[in-house]
N, C-alpha and C. Protein backbone atom coordinates (compact mmCIF):
# COMPACT_ATOMS: atom_id res chain seq x y z
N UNK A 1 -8.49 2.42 65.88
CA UNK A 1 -9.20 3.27 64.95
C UNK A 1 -8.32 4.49 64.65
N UNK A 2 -8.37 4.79 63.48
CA UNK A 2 -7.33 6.09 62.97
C UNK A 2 -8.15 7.07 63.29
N UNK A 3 -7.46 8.65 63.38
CA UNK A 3 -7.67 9.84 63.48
C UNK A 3 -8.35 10.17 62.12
N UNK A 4 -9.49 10.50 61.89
CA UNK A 4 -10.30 10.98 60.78
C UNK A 4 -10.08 12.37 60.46
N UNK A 5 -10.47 13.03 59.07
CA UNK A 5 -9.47 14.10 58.97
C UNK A 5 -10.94 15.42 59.98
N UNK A 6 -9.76 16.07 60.31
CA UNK A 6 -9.95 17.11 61.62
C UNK A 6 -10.34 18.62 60.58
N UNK A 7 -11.82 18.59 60.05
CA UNK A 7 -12.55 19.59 59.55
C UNK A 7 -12.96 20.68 60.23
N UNK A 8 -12.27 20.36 61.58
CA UNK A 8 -12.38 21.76 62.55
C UNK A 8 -11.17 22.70 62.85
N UNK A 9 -10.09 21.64 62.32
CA UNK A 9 -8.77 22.46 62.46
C UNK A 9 -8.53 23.03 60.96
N UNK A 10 -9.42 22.65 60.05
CA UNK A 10 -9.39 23.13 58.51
C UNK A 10 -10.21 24.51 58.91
N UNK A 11 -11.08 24.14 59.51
CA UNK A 11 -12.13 25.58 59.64
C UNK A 11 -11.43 26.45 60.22
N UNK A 12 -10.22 26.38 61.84
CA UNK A 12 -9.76 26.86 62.38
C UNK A 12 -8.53 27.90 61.57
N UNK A 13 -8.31 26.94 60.45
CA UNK A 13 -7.00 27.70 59.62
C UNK A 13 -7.80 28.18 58.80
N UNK A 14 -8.42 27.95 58.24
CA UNK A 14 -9.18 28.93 57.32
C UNK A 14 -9.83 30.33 57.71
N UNK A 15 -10.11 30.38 59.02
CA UNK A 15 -10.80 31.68 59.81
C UNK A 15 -9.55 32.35 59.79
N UNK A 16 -8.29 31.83 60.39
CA UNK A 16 -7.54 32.68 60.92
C UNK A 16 -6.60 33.26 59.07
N UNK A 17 -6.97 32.68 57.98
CA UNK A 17 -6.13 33.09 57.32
C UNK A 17 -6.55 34.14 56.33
N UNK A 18 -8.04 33.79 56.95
CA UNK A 18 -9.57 35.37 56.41
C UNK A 18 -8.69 36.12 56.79
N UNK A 19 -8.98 35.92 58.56
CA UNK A 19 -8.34 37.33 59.64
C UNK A 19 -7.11 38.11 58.74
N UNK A 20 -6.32 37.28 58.36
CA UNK A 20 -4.83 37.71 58.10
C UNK A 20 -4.70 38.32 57.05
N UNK A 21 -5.47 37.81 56.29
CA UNK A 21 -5.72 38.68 54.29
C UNK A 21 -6.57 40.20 54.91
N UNK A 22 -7.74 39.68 55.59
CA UNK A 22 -8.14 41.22 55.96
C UNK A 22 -7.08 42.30 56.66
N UNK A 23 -6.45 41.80 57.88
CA UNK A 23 -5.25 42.89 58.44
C UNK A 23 -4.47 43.12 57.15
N UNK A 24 -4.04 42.50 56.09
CA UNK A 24 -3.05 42.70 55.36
C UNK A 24 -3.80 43.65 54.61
N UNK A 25 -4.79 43.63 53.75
CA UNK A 25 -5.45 44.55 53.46
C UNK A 25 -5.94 45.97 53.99
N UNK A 26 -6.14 45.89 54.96
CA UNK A 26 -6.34 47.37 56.08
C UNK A 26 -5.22 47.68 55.55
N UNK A 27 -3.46 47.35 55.85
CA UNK A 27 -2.89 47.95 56.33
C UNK A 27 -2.36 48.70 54.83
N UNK A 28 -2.51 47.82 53.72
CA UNK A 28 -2.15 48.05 52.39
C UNK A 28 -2.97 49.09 51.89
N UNK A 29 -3.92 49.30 52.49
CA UNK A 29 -5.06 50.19 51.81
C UNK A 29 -4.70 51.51 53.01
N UNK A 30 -3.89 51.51 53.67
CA UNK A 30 -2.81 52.73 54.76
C UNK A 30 -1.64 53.25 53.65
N UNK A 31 -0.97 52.55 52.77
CA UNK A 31 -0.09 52.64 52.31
C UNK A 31 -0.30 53.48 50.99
N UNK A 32 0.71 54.26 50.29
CA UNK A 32 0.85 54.94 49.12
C UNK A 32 2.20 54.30 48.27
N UNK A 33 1.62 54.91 46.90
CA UNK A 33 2.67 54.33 46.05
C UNK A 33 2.97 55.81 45.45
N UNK A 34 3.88 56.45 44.60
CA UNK A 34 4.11 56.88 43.85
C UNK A 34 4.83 56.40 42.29
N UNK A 35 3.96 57.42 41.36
CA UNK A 35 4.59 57.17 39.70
C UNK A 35 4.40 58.52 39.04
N UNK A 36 5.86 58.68 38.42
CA UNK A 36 5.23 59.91 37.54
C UNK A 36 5.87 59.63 36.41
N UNK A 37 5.50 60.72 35.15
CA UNK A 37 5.63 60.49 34.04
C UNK A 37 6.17 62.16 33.57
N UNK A 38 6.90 61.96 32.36
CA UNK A 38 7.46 63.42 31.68
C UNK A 38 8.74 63.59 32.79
N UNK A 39 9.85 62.43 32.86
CA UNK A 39 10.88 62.98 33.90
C UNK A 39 10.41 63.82 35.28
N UNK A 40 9.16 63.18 35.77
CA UNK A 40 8.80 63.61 37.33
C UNK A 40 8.04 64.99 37.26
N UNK A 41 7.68 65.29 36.02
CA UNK A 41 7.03 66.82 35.73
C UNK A 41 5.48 66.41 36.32
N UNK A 42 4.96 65.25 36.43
CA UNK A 42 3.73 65.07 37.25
C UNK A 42 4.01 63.75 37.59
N UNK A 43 3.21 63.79 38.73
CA UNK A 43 3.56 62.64 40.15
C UNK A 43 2.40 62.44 40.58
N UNK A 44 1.85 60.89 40.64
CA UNK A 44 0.66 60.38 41.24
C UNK A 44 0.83 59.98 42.60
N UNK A 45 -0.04 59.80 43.62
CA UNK A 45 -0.02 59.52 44.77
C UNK A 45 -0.94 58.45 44.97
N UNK A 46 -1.00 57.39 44.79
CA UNK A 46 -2.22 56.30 44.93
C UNK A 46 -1.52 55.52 46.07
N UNK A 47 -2.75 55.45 46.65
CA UNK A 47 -2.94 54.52 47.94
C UNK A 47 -3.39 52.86 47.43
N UNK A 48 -3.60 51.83 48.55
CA UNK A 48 -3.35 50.63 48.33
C UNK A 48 -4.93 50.39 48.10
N UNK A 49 -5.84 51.28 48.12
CA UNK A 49 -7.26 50.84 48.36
C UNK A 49 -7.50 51.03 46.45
N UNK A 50 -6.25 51.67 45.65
CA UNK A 50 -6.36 51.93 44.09
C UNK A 50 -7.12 53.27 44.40
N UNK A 51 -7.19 54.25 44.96
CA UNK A 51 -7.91 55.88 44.92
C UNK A 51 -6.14 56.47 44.67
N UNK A 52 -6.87 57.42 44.13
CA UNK A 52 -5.62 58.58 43.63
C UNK A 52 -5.53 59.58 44.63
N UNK A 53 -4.64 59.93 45.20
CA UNK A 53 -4.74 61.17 46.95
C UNK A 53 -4.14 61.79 46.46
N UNK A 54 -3.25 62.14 45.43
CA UNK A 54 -2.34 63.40 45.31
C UNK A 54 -1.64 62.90 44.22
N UNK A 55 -2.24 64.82 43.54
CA UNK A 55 -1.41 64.34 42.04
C UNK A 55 -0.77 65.88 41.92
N UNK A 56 0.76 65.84 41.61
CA UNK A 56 1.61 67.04 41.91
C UNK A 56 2.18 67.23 40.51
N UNK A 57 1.94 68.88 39.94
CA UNK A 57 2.69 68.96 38.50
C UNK A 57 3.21 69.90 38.58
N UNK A 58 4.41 69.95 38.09
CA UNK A 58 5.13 70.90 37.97
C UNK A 58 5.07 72.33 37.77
N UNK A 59 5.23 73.38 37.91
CA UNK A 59 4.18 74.92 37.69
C UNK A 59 4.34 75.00 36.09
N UNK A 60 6.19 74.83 36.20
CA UNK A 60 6.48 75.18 34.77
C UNK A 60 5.69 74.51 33.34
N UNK A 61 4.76 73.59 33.65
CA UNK A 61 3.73 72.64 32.97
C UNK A 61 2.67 73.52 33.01
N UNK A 62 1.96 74.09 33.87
CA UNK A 62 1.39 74.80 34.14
C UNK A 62 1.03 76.23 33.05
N UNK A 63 2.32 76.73 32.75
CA UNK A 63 2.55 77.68 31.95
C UNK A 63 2.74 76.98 30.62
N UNK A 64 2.94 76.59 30.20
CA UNK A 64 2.94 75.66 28.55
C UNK A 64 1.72 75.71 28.25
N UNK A 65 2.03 75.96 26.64
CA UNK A 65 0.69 76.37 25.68
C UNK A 65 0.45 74.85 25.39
N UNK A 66 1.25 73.75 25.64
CA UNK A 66 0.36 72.57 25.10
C UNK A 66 -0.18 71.57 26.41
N UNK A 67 -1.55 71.68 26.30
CA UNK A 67 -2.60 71.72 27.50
C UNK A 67 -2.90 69.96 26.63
N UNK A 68 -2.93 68.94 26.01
CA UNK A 68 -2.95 67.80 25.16
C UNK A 68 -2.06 67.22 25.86
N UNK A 69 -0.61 68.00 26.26
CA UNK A 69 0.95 66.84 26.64
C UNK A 69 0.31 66.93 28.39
N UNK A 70 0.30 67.97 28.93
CA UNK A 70 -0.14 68.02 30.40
C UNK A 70 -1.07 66.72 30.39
N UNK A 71 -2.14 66.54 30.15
CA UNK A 71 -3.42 65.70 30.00
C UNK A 71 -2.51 64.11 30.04
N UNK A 72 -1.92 63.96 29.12
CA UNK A 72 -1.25 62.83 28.99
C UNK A 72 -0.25 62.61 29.97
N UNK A 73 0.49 63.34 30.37
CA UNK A 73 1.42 63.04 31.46
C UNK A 73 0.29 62.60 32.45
N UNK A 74 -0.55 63.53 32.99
CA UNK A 74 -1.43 63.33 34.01
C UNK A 74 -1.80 61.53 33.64
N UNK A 75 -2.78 61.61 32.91
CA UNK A 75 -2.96 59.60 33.14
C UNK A 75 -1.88 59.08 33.08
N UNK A 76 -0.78 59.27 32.18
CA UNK A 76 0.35 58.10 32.60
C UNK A 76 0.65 57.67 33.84
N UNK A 77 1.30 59.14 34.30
CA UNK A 77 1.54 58.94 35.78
C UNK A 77 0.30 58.19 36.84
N UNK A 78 -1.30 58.71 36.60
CA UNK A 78 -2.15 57.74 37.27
C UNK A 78 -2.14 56.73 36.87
N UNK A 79 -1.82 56.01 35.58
CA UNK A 79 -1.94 55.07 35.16
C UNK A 79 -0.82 54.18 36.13
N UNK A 80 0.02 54.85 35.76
CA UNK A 80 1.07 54.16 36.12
C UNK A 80 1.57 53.84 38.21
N UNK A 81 1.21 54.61 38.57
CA UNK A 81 0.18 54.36 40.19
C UNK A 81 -0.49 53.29 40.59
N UNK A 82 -1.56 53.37 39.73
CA UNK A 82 -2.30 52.14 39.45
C UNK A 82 -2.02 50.59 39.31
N UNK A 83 -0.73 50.42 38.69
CA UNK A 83 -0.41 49.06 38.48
C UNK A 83 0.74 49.06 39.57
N UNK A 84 1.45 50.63 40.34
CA UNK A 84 2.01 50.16 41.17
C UNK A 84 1.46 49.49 42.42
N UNK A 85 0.43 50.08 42.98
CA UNK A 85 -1.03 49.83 43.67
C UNK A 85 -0.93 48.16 43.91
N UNK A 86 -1.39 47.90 42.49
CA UNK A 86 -1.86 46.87 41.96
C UNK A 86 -0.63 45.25 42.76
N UNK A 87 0.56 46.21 42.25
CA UNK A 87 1.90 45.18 42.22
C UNK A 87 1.72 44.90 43.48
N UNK A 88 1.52 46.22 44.45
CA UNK A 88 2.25 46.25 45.70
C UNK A 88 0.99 44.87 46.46
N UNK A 89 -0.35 45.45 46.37
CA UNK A 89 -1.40 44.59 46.81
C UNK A 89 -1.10 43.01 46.87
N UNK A 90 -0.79 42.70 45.08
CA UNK A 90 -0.13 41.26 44.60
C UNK A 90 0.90 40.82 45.86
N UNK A 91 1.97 41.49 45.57
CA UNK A 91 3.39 41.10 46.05
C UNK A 91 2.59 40.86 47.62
N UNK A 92 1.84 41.48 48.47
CA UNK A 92 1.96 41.28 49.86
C UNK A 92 0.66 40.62 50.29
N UNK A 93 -0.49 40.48 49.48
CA UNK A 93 -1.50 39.25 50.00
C UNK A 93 -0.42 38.19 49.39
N UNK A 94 0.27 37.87 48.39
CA UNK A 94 0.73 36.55 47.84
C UNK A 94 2.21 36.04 48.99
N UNK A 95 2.16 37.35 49.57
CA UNK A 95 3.30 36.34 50.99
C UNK A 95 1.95 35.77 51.90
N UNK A 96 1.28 35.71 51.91
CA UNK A 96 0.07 35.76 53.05
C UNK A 96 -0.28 34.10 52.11
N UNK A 97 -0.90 34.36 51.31
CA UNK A 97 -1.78 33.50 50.74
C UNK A 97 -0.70 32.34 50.14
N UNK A 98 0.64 32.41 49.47
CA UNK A 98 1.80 31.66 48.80
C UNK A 98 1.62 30.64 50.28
N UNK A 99 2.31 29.58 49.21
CA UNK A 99 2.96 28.56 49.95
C UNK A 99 1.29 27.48 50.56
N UNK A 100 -0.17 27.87 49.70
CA UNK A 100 -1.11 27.37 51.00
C UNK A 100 -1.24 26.08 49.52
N UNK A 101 -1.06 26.82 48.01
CA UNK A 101 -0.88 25.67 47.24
C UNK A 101 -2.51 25.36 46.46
N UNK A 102 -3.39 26.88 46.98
CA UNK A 102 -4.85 26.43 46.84
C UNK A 102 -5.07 26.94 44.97
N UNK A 103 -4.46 27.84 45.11
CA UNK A 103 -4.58 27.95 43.76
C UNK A 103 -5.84 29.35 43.59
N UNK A 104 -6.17 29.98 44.84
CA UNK A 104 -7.02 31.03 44.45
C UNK A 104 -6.77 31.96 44.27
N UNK A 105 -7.46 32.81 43.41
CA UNK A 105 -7.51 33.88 43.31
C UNK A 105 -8.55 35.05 43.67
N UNK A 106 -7.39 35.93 44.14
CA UNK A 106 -8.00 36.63 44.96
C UNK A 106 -8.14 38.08 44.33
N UNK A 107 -10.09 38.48 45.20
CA UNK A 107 -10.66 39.79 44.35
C UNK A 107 -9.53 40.89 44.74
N UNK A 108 -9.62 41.61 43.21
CA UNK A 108 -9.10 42.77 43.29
C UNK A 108 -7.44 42.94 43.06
N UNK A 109 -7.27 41.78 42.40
CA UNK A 109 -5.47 41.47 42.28
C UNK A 109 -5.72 40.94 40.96
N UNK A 110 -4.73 41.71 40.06
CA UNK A 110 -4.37 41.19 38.97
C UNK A 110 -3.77 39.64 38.70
């Protein structure tokens, strides 16, 4: 009689590869990215969880009568945080999850 397929060692890899997306996640949601915009005149600080922790602008911005260009630098640079966030999340569940061939996709990744 043949070995029938082993739905407990499927369950077994499947628990442990939860476990592994979750540690990878903790540790990504520890991590920061930076992006800024206007040649570094403002600088986003986003963490891996996608929250914004620190956003740094230049003083000399500060003093400028056009309060419209500040505004815009400001979202670029978050904007642009954001998809680093985004990349970084991608790039390091997809070493985790690559190679399993399932084809899912996973919440919260572009």
């Amino acid at each position: 009689m043949s070995k029938g397929f082993d739905l407990g060692g499927l369950f077994r890899q499947a628990q442990q590869l939860q476990e592994k997306l979750a540690s990878v996640q903790q540790e990504i949601g520890a991590r920061t990215v930076e992006a800024s915009a206007g040649g570094g005149m403002v600088t986003a600080v986003v963490n891996g969880k996608l929250e914004l922790v620190q956003i740094r602008i230049e003083p000399s911005l500060l003093e400028a009568p056009d309060v419209e260009m500040l505004q815009d630098l400001i979202v670029a640079a978050v904007n642009e945080g954001i998809r680093a966030a985004q990349k970084l999340m991608a790039d390091e569940m997809g070493k985790v999850a690559g190679g399993l061939g399932l084809g899912i996709k996973l919440p919260g990744m572009p």
